[in-house]
Protein backbone atom coordinates (compact mmCIF):
# COMPACT_ATOMS: atom_id res chain seq x y z
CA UNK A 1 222.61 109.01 -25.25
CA UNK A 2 220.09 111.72 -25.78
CA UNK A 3 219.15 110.56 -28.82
CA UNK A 4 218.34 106.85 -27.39
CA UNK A 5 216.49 108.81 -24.97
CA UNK A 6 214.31 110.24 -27.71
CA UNK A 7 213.79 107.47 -29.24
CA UNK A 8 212.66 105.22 -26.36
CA UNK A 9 209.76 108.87 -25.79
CA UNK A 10 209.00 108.47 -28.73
CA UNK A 11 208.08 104.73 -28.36
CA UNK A 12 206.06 106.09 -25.43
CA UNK A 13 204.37 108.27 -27.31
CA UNK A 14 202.83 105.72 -29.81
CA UNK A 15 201.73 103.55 -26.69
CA UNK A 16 200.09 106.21 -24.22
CA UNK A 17 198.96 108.22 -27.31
CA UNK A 18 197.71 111.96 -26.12
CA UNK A 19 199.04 111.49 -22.54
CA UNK A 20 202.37 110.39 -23.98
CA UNK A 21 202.10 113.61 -26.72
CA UNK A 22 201.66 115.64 -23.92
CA UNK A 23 204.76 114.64 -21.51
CA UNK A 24 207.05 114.11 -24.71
CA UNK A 25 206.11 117.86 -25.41
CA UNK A 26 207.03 119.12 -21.74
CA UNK A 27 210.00 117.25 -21.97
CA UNK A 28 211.16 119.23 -24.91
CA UNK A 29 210.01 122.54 -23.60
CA UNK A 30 212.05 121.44 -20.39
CA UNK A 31 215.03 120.97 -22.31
CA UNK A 32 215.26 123.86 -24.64
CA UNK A 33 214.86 125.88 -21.75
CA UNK A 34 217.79 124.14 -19.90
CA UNK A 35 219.61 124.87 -23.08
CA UNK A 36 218.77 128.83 -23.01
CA UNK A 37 219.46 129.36 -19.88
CA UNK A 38 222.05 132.70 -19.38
CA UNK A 39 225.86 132.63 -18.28
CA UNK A 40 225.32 134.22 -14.89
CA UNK A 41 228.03 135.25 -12.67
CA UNK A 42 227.43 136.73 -9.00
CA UNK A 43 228.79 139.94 -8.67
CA UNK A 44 232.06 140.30 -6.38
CA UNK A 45 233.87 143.74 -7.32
CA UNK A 46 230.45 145.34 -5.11
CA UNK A 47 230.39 148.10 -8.21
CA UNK A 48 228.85 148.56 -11.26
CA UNK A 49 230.64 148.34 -14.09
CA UNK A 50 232.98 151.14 -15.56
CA UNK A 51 231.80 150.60 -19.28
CA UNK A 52 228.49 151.09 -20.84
CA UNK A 53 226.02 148.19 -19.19
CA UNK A 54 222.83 147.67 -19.70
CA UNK A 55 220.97 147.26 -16.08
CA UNK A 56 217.58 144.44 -15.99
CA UNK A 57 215.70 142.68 -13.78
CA UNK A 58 217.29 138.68 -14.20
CA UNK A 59 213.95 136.38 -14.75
CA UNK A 60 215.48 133.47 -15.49
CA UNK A 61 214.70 130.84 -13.21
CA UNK A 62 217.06 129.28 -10.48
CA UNK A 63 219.88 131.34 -9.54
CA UNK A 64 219.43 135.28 -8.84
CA UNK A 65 215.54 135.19 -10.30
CA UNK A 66 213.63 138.42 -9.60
CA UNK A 67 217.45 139.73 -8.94
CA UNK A 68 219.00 143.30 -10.55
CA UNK A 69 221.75 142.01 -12.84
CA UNK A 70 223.87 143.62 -15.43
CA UNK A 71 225.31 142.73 -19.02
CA UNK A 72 227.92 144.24 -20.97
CA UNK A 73 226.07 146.94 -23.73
CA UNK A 74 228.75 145.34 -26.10
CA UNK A 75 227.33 141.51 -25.47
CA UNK A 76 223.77 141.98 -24.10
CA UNK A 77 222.83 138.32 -24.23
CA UNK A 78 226.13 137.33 -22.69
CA UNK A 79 227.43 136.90 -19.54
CA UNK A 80 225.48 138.65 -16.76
CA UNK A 81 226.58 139.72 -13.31
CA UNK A 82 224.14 139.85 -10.58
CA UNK A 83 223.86 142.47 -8.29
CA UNK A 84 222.27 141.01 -5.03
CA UNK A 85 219.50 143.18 -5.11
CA UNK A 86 215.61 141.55 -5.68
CA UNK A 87 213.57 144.03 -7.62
CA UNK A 88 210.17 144.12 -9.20
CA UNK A 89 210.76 147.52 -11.26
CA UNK A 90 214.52 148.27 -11.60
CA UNK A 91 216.67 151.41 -13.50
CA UNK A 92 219.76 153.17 -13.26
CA UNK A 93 221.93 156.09 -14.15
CA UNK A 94 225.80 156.33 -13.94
CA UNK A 95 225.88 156.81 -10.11
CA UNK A 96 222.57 155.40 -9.78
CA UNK A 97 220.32 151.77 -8.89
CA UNK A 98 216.44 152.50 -7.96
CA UNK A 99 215.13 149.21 -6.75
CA UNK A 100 211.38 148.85 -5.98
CA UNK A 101 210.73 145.49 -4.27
CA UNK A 102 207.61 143.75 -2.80
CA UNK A 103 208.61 142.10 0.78
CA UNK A 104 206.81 139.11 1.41
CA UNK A 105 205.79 139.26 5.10
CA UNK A 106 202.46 139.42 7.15
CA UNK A 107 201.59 141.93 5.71
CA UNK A 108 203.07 142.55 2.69
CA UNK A 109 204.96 145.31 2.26
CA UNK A 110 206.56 147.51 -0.79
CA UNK A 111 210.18 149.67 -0.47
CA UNK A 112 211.94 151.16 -2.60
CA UNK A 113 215.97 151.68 -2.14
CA UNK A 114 218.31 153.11 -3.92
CA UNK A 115 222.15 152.34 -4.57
CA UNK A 116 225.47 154.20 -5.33
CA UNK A 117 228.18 153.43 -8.27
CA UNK A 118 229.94 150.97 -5.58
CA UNK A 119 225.84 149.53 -4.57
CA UNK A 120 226.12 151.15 -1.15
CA UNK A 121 222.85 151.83 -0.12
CA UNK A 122 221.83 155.50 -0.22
CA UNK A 123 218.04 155.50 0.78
CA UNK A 124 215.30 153.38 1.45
CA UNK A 125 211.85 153.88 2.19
CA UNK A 126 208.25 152.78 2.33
CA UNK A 127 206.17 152.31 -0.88
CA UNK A 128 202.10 153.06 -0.82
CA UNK A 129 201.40 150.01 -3.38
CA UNK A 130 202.27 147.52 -5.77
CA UNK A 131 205.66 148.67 -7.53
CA UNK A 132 204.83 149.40 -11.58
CA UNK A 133 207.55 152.42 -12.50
CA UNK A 134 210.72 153.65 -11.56
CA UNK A 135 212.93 156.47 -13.95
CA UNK A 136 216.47 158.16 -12.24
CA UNK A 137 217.74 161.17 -13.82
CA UNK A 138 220.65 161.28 -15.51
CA UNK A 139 222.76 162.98 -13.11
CA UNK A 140 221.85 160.73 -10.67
CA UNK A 141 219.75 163.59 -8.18
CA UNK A 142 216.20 162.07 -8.55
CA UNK A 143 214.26 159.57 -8.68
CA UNK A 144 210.75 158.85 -9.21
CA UNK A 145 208.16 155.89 -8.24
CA UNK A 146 204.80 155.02 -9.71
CA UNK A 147 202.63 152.21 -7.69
CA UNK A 148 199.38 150.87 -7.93
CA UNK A 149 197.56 151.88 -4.66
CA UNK A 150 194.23 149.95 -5.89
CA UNK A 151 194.30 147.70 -8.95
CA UNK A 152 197.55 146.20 -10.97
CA UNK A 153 195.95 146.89 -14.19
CA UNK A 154 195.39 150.60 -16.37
CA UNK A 155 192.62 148.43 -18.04
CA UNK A 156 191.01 148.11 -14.36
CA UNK A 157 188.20 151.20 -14.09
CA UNK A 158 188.97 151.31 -10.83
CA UNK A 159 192.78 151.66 -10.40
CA UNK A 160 194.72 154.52 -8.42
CA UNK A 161 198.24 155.56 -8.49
CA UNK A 162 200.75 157.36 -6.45
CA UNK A 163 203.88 158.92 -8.35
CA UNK A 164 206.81 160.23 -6.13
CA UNK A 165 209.44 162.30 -7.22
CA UNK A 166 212.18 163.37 -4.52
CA UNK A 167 215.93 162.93 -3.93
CA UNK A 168 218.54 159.75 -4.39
CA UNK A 169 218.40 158.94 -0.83
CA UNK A 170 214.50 159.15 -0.12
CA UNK A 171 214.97 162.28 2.92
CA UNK A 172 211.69 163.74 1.01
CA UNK A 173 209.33 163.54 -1.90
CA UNK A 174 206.59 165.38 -3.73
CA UNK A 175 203.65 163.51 -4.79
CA UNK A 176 202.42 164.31 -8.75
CA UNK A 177 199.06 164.42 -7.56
CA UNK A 178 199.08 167.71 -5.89
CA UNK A 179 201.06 169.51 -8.70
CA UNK A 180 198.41 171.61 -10.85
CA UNK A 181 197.34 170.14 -14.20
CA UNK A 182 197.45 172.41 -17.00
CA UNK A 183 195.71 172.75 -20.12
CA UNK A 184 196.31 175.75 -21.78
CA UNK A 185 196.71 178.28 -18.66
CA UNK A 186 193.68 177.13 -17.48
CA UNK A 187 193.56 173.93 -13.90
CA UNK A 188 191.87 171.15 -14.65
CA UNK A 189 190.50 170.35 -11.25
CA UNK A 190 189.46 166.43 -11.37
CA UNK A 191 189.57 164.48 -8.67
CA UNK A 192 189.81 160.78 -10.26
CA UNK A 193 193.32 161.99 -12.13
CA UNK A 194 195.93 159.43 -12.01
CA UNK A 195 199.69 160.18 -12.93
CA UNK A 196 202.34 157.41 -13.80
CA UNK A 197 205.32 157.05 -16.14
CA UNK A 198 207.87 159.50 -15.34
CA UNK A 199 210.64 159.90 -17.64
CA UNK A 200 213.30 162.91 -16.73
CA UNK A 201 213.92 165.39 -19.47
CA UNK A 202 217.81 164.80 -20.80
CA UNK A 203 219.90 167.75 -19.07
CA UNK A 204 216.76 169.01 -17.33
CA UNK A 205 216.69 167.60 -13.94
CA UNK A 206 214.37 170.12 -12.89
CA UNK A 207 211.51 168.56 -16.15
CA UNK A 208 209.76 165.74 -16.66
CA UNK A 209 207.09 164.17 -18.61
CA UNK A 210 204.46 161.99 -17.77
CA UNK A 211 201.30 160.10 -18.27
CA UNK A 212 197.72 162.16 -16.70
CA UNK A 213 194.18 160.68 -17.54
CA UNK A 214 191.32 161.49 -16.19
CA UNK A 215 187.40 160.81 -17.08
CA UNK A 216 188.92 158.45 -19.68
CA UNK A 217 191.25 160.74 -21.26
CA UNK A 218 194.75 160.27 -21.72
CA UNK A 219 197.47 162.52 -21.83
CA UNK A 220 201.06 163.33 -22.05
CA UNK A 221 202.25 166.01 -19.19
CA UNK A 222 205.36 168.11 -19.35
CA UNK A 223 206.14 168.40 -15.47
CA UNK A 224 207.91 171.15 -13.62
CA UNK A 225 209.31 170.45 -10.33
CA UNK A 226 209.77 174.16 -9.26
CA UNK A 227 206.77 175.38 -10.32
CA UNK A 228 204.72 171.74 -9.12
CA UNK A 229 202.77 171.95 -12.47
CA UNK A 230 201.99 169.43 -15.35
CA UNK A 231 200.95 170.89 -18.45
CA UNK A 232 199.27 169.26 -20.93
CA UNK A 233 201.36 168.62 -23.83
CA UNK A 234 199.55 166.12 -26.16
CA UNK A 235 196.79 163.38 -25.77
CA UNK A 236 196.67 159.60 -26.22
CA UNK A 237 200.11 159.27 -24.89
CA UNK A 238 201.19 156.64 -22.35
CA UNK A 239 204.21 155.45 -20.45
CA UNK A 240 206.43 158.23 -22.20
CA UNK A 241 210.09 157.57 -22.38
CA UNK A 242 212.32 160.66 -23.82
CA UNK A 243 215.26 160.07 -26.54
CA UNK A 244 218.54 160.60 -25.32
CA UNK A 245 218.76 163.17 -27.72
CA UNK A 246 215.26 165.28 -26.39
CA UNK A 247 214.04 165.05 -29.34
CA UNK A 248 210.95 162.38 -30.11
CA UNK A 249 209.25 160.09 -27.49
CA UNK A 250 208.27 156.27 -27.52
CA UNK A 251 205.22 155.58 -25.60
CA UNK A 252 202.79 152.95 -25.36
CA UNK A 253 199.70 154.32 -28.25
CA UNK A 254 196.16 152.15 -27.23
CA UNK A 255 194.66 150.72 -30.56
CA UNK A 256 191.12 151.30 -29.09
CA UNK A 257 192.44 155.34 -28.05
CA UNK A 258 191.33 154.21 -24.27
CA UNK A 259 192.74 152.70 -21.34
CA UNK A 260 191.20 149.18 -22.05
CA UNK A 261 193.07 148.70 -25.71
CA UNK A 262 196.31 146.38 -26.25
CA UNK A 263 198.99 148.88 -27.00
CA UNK A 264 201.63 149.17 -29.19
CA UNK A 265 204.79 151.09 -29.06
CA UNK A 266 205.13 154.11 -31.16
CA UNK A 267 206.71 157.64 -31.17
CA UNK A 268 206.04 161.28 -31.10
CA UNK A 269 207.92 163.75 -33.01
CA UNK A 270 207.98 166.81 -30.43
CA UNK A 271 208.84 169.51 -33.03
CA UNK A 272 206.52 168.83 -34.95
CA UNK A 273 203.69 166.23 -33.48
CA UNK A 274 203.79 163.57 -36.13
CA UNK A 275 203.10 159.89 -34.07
CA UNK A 276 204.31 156.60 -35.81
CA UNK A 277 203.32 153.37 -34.99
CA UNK A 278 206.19 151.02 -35.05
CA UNK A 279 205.86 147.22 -36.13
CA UNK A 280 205.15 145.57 -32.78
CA UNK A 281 201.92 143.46 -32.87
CA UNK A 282 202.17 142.18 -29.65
CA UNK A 283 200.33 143.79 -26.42
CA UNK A 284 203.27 145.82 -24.60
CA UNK A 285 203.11 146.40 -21.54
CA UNK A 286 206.42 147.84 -20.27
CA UNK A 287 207.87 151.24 -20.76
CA UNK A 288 210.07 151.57 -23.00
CA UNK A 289 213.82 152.19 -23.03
CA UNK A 290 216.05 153.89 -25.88
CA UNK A 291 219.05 151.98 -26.70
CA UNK A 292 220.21 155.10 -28.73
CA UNK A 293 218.50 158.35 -30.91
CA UNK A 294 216.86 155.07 -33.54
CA UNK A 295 216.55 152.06 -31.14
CA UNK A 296 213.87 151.37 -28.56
CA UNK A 297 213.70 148.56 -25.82
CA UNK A 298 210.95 146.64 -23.84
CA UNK A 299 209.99 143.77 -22.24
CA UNK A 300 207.75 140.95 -23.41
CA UNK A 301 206.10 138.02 -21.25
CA UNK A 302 207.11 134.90 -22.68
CA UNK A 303 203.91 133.09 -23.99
CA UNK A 304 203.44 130.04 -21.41
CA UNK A 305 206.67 130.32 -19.19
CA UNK A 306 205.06 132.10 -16.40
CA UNK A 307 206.92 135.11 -14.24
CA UNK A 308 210.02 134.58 -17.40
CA UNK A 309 210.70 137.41 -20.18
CA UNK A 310 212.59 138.74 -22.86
CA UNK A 311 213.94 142.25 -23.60
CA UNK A 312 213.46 142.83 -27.13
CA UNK A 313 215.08 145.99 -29.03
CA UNK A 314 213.46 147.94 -32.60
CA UNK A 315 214.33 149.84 -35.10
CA UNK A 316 211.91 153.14 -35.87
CA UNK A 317 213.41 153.01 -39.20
CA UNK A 318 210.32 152.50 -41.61
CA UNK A 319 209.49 148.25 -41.86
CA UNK A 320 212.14 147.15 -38.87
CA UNK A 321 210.58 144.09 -37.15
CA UNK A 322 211.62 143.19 -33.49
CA UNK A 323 214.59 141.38 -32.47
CA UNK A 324 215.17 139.52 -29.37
CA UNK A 325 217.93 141.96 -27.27
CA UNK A 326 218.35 139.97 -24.30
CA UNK A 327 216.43 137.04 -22.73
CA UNK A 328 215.01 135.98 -19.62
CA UNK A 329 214.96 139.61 -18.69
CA UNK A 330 212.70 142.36 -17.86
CA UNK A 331 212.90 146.58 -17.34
CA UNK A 332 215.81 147.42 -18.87
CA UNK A 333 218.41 150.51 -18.39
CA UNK A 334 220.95 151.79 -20.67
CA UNK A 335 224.14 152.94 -19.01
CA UNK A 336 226.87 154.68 -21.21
């Protein structure tokens, strides 16, 4: 039957000429996507699950789009569960969902929640902008939120951002901006500094690093809770994302070494300093995830399909190309 169908299009085709090109192409677009779309199950045990998971936001369309959802770390592109929960910017620990939402309403309004092992609420509360960020520590004890409070762009001269960092269930936070920024014992004291990024510091609840730039400069902040300071660690680093290990970096590296370059994903050596590249050529946008100590994960827009994505995993061994790690799905989490 389907191939009668294609045959009688195709007959179309030679009578309407471009207009028929042009609908016999959508058709097949149409269908290939109705052929991709994801096993999706709703969740009904109200829990995450017990094994290692890898945590996304679902964006394929229909069913549970814009939704948290979960897939086995075993069978990534396999079955997914989702959770219930509609999230812009999504990530979890063990014991942990943080959830950062834009709620449609006059006005609009931004929240972000967070969500037990069993997805019992534990917090929610009011977000200053346009959810971009959100990192948990491992243990579960904090979270952190970055949102655009002017602009949706880091290419935009005139964006702002607000970074929170406080406890699971949202009873208080400390903003980034008022911690002291650092540069070799001496405060840099600029007022158009913007923080964002926040990835916790394996084992160190207390540490953090982060992205700082100010006056066009870029760089990558070791944070201290206690002591409310960011230090300056090294420069032309964006969107950091520790190892599981502690040991190296990913980060989003600008070709043009400003804010307005395409980036590309590469990592920093912390013993020593050494920054690689890695073989992405596309533009990346989201921060990256580790899949383990040689792996790295991030979303990528898919090129004419709107609000849809893929996550897509690499290799930093030397000449590893990308490879398509879970589709229709954006800001991953790995949960072991």
């Amino acid at each position: 039957m389907r191939k009668r169908l294609l045959l009688l299009l195709a007959v179309v085709i030679a009578t309407l000429g471009a207009a028929g090109a042009q609908a016999f192409t959508a058709y097949q677009q149409s269908s290939a996507s109705r052929q991709a779309a994801p096993d999706v199950q709703v969740a009904s045990a109200g829990a995450l699950p017990s094994g290692p998971f890898v945590l996304f936001r679902n964006t394929a369309p229909g069913q549970g789009f814009g939704e948290a959802a979960t897939a086995a770390l075993s069978e990534p592109n396999g079955r997914r569960t989702l959770l219930g929960k509609a999230c812009d910017r999504v990530y979890a620990a063990r014991n942990l969902v943080s959830c950062l939402e834009t709620r449609n309403g006059m006005p609009t309004s931004f929240e972000a929640s967070t969500y037990d092992g069993s997805l019992v609420q534990q917090g929610t509360w009011e977000l200053g902008g346009i959810p971009n960020r959100t990192r948990v520590s491992a243990d579960g004890s904090l979270v952190a939120t970055t949102v655009f409070v002017s602009g949706h762009s880091y290419a935009s001269s005139s964006f702002s951002t607000q970074t929170l960092i406080g406890p699971a269930d949202g009873s208080s936070h400390t903003n980034l901006e008022d911690y002291a920024l650092m540069d070799h014992g001496a405060r840099i004291k600029a007022t158009d500094r913007n923080i964002w990024g926040v990835t916790f510091s394996p084992g160190k609840p207390n540490e953090f690093y982060a992205t700082a730039s100010s006056q066009g400069n870029i760089w990558l902040v070791h944070g201290d809770i206690a002591a409310r300071t960011l230090t300056i660690a090294a420069s032309g680093v964006e969107c950091p994302s520790v190892s599981p290990d502690g040991q190296r970096i990913a980060f989003k590296k600008s070709t043009s070494g400003t804010l307005a370059g395409a980036r590309q994903p590469a990592v920093l050596e912390l013993a020593t300093g050494n920054v690689t590249v890695l073989g992405e050529q596309r533009d990346l946008d989201d921060q990256i995830e580790w899949l383990d100590n040689g792996t790295i994960l991030y979303g990528m827009p898919r090129e004419g399909a709107g609000p849809d994505s893929d996550i897509w995993s690499l290799s930093l061994e030397p000449g590893a190309a990308p490879r398509l790690f879970i589709e229709h799905a954006w800001s991953p989490a790995v949960v072991r």
